[in-house]
Protein backbone atom coordinates (compact mmCIF):
# COMPACT_ATOMS: atom_id res chain seq x y z
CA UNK A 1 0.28 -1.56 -17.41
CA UNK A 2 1.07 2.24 -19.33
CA UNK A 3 3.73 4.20 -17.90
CA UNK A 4 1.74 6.75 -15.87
CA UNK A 5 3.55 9.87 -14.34
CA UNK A 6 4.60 9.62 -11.23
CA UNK A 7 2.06 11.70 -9.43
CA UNK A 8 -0.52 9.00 -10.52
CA UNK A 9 2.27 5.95 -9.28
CA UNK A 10 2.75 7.55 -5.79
CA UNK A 11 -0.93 8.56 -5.20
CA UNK A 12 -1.74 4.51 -6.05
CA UNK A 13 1.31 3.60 -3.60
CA UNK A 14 -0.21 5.32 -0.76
CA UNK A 15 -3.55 3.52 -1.56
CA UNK A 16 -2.00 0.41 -1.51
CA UNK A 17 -0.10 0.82 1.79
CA UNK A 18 -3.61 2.08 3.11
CA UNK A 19 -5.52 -0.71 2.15
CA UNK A 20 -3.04 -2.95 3.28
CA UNK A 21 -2.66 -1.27 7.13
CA UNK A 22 -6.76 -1.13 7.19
CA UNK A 23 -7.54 -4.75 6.31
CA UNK A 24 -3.83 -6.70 7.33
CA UNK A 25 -3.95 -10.49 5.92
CA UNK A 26 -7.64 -9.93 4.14
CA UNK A 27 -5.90 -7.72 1.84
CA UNK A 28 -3.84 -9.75 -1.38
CA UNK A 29 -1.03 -9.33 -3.44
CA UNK A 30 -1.92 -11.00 -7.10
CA UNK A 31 0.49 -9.00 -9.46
CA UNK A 32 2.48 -6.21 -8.01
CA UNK A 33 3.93 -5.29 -10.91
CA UNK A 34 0.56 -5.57 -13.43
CA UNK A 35 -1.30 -3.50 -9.97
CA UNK A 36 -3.71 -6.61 -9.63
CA UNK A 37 -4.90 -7.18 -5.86
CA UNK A 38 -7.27 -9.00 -4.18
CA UNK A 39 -9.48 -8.89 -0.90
CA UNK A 40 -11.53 -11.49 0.95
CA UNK A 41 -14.70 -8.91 2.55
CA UNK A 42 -16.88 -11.39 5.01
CA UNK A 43 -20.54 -9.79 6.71
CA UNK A 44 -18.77 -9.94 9.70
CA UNK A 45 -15.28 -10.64 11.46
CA UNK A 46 -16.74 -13.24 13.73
CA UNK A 47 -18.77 -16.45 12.24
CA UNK A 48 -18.87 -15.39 8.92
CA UNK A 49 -22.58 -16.21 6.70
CA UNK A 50 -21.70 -14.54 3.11
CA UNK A 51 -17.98 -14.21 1.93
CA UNK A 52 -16.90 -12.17 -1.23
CA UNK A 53 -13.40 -11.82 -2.80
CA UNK A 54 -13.18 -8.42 -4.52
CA UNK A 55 -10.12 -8.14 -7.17
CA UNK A 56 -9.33 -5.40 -8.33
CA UNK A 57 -6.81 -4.32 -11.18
CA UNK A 58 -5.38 -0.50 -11.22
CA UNK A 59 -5.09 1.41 -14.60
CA UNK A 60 -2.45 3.58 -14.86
CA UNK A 61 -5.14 6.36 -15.00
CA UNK A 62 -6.65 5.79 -11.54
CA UNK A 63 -7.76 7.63 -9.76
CA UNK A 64 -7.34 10.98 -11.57
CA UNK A 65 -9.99 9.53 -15.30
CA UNK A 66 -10.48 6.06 -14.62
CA UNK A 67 -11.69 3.68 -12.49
CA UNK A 68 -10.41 0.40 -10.90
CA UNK A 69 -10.84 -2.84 -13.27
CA UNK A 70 -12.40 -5.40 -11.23
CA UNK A 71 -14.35 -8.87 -10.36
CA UNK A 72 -16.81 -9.47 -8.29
CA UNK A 73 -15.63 -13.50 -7.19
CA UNK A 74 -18.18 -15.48 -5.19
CA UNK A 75 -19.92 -18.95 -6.64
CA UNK A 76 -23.49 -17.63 -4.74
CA UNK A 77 -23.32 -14.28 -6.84
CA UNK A 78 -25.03 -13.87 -10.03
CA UNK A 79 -28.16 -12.50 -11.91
CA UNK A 80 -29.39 -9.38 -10.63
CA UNK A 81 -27.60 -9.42 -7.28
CA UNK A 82 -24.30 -9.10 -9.12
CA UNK A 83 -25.48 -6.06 -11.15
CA UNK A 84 -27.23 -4.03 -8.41
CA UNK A 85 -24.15 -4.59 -6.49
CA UNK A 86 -21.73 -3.65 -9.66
CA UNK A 87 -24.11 -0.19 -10.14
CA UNK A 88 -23.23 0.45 -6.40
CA UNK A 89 -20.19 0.46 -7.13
CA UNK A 90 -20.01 2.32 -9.80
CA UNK A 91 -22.33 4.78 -8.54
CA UNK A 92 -19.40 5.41 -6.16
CA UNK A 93 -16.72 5.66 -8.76
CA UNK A 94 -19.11 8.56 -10.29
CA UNK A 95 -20.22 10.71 -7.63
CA UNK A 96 -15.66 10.72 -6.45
CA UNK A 97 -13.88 11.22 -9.31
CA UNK A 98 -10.23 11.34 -9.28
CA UNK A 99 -10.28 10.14 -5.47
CA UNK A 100 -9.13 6.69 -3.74
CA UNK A 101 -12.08 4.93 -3.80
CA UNK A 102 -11.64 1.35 -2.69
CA UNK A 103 -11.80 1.71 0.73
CA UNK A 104 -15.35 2.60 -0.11
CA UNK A 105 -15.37 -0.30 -2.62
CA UNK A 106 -14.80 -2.26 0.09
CA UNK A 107 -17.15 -1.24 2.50
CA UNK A 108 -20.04 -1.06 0.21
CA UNK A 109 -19.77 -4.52 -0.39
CA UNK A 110 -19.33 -5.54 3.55
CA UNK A 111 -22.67 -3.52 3.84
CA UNK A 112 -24.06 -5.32 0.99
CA UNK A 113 -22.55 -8.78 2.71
CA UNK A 114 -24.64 -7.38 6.47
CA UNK A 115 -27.66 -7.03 4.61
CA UNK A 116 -28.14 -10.14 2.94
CA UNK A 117 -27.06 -12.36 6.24
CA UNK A 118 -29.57 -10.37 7.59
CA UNK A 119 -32.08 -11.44 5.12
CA UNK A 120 -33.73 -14.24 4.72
CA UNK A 121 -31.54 -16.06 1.84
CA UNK A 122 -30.21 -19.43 3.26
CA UNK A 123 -26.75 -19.47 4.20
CA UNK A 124 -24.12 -20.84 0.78
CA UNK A 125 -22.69 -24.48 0.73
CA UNK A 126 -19.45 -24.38 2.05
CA UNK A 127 -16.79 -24.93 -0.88
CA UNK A 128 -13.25 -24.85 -0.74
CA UNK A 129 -12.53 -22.10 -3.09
CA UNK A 130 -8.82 -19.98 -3.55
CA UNK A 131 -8.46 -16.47 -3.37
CA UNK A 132 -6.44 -16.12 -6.03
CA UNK A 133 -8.42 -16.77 -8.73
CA UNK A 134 -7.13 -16.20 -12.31
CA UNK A 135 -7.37 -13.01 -13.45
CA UNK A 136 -10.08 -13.22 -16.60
CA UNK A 137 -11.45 -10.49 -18.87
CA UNK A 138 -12.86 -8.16 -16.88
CA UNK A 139 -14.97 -5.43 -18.43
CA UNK A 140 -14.10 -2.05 -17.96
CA UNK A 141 -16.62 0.34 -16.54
CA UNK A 142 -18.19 2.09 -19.09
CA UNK A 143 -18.18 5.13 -17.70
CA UNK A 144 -15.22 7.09 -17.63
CA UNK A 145 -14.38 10.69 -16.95
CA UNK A 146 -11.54 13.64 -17.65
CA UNK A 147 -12.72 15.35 -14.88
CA UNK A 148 -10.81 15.58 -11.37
CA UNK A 149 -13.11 16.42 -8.14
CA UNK A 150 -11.08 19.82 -7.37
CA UNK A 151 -8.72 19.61 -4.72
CA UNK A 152 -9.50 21.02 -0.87
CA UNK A 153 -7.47 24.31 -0.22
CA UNK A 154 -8.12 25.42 2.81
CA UNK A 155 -5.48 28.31 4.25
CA UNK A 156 -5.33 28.09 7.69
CA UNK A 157 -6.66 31.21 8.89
CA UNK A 158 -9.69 29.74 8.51
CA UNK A 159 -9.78 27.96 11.67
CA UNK A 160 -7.37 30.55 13.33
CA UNK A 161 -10.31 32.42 15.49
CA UNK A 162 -12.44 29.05 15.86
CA UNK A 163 -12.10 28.35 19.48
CA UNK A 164 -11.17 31.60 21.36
CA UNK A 165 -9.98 30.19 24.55
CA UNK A 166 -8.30 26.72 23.29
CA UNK A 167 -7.21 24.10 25.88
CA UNK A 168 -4.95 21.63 25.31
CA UNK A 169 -6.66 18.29 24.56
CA UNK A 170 -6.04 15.31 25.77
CA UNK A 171 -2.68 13.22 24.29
CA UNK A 172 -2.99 9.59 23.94
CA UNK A 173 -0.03 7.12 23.30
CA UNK A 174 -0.39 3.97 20.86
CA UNK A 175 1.53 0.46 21.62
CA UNK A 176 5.54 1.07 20.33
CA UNK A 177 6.01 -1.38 17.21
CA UNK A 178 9.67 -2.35 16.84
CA UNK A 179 11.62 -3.83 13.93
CA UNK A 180 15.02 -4.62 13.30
CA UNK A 181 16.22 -2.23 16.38
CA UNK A 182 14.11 0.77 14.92
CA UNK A 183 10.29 1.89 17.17
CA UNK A 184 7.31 3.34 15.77
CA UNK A 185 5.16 4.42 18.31
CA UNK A 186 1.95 7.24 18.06
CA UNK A 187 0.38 9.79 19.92
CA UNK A 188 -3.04 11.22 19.28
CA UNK A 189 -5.23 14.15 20.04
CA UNK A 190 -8.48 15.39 19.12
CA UNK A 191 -8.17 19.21 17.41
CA UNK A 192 -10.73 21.59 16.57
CA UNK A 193 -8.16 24.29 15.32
CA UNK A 194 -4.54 24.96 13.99
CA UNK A 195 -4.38 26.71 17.84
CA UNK A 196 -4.98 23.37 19.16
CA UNK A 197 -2.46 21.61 17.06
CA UNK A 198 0.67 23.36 17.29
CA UNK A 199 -0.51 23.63 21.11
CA UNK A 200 -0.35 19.49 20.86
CA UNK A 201 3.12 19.49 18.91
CA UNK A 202 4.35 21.79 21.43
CA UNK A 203 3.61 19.67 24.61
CA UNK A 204 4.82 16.84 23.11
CA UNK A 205 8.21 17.58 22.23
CA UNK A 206 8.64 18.38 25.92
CA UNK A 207 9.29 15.27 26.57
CA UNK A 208 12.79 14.79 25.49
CA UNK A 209 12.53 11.36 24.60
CA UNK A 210 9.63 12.69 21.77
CA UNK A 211 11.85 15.27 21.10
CA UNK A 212 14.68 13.23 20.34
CA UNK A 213 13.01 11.34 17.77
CA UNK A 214 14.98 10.59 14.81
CA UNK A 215 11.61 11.38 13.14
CA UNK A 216 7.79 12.97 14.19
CA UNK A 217 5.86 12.69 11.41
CA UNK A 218 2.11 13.77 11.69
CA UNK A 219 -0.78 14.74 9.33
CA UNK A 220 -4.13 16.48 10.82
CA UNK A 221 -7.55 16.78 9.60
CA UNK A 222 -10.37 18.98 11.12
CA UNK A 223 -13.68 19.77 9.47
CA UNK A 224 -14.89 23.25 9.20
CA UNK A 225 -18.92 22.94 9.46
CA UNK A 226 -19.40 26.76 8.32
CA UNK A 227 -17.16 26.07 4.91
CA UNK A 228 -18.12 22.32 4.74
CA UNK A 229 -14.05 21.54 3.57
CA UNK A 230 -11.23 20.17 5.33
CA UNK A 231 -8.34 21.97 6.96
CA UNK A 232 -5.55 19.33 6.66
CA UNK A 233 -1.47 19.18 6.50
CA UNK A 234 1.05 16.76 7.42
CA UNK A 235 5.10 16.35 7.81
CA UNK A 236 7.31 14.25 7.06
CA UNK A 237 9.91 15.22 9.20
CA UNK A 238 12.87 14.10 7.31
CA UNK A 239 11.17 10.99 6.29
CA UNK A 240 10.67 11.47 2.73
CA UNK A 241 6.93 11.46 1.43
CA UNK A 242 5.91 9.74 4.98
CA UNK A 243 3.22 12.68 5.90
CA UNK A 244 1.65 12.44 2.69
CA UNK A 245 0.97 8.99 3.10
CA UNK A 246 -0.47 9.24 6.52
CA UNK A 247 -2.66 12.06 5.62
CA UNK A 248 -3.77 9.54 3.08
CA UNK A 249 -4.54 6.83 5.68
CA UNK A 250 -6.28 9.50 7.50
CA UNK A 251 -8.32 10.64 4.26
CA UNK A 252 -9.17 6.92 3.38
CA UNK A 253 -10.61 6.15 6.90
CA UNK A 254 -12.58 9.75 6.47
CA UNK A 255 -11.53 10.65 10.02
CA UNK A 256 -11.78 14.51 11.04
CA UNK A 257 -11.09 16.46 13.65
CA UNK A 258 -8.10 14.24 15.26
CA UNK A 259 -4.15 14.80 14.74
CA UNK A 260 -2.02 11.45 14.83
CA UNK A 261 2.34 12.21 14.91
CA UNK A 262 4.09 8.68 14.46
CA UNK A 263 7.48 8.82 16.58
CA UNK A 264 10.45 6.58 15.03
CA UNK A 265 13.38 6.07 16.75
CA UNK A 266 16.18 4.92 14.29
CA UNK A 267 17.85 1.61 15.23
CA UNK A 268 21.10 1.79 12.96
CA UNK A 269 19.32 -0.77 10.51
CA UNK A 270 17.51 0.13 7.23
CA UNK A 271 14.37 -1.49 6.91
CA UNK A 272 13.36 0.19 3.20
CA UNK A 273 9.40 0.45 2.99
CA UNK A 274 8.59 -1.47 6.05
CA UNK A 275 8.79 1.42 7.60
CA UNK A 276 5.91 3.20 6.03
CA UNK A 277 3.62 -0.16 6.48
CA UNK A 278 4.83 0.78 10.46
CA UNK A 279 3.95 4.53 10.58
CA UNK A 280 0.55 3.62 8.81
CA UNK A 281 0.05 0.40 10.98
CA UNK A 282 0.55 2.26 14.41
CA UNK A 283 -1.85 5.51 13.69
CA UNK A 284 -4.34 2.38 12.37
CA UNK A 285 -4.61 1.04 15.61
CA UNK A 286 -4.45 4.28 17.56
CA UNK A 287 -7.60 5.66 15.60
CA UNK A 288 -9.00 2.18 16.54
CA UNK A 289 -8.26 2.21 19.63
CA UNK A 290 -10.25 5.81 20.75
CA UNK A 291 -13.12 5.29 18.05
CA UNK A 292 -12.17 7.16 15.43
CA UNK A 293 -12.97 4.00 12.94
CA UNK A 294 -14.95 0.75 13.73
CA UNK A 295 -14.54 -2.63 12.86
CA UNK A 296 -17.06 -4.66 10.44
CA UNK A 297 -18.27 -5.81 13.19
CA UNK A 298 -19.59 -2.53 14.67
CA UNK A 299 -21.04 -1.67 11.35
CA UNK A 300 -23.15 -4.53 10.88
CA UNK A 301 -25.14 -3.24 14.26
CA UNK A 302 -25.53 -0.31 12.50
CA UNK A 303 -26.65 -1.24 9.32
CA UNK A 304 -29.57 -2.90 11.24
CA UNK A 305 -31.01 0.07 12.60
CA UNK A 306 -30.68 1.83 9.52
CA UNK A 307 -33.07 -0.39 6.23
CA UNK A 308 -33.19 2.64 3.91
CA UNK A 309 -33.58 2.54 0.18
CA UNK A 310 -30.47 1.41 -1.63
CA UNK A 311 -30.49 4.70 -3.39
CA UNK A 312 -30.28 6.89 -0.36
CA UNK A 313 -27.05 5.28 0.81
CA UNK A 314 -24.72 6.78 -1.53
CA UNK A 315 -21.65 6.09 0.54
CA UNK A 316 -20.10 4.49 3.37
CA UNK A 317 -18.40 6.21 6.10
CA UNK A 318 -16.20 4.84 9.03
């Protein structure tokens, strides 16, 4: 792999650390170093028909002008299946442009994986198969662009005279995770306006325990119908580039209108990037837990009620 600058490394980083607090053990490390990485997508979490292993391989590039390398690894795929399936996914690549895209990689195929199982093709012989298949020569897309989607600049005025006469939501609290004498734990609250999330900030760090975090990190997003744009920020608190990669969780998982502040309380050990797989893996569940992103399972109910063309899907959202 090219030397890329390190914007490009850090924005692939968070990615990575995404992917891997969305999709836990289904997610693979092939080549760390060469950005190679692998992930087993089934129609469903529970008595899995069809079973795909998407591998992917990340060009210094991505995601500013190019897109992932990748294979499409099952021994049922091939012929026209495996192209209209390949188009989908490049049709994806196209229409987000210097964005994080395998997320909705990913998802596309589990869709594709729903409606086949709800087809009428007979289920595939069971084969004992690896995951880690040999990387061969994969084919780069052929289309590939200089152009980056602009970036979302919101100022935060904007949502400053939203809501008039803002309440304080309601605060949730996620499970604690603790490592090596240090706790993660997060808090969550549905916002409408930068009123209601300073007024959530504030309330929290009355509690003195909160308050006495060794960090709060937190990242917001909240969708502003009348501009059709994001108003988003995050901190890091003291924990360097932690925010950022939060608000990245929270971009991947396309949630909106929610704020999500990790608390860690410092044990005395160092625990080097586990902690970020923590922060990411504790606002996972939280958004889980109150429905701000479903689980394959969930989708494939969905997907039933909705048989559209193929065309008029252009992107999956959870």
């Amino acid at each position: 792999m090219a030397e890329g600058d390190p914007a490009a490394d850090q924005r692939q980083n968070e990615e990575i650390e995404a992917m891997a607090a969305i999709y836990g053990d289904e997610w693979c490390v092939v080549d760390e170093c060469a950005k190679i990485f692998c992930i087993r997508i089934n129609d469903t979490t529970k008595n899995p028909k069809w079973t795909l292993c998407l591998q992917v391989l990340l060009p210094s590039e991505y995601p500013s002008t190019a897109p992932p390398i990748y294979q499409l690894n099952a021994p049922w795929l091939r012929g026209q299946e495996r192209m209209d399936l390949s188009n989908s996914l490049e049709e994806i690549y196209i229409q987000n442009i210097g964005e994080s895209i395998l997320y909705l990689w990913v998802e596309k195929v589990r869709d594709f994986l729903i409606q086949k199982s709800q087809g009428t093709d007979p289920e595939p012989e069971v084969k004992s198969k690896t995951e880690e298949e040999e990387v061969e020569s994969e084919e780069e897309l052929t289309e590939v662009f200089d152009s980056e989607t602009p970036a979302q600049a919101v100022e935060p005025e904007m949502s400053e005279n939203k809501a008039e006469a803002e309440e304080l939501p309601p605060i949730d609290h996620g499970v604690p995770i603790t490592d090596r004498r240090s706790t993660f734990q997060a808090h969550l609250a549905p916002v409408v306006c930068l009123q209601q999330v300073k007024m959530v900030l504030s309330k929290l760090y009355e509690n003195k325990k909160i308050a006495n975090a060794t960090h709060n990190i937190y990242a917001y997003r909240i969708y502003c119908e009348d501009k059709q744009t994001f108003l988003q920020d995050c901190e890091d608190d003291g924990e360097t580039a932690a925010g950022g990669r939060l608000l990245h969780l929270m971009e991947i998982l396309n949630v909106r209108n929610v704020l999500v502040i990790v608390s860690r309380w410092y044990g005395g050990i160092l625990i080097g990037p586990d902690r970020f797989k923590h922060i990411n893996n504790c606002a996972r569940n939280i958004l889980l837990e109150k429905n701000y992103i479903s689980l394959p399972e969930e989708s494939s109910k969905a997907v039933g009620k909705n048989k559209k063309v193929k065309k008029d899907k252009k992107r999956s959202e959870h």
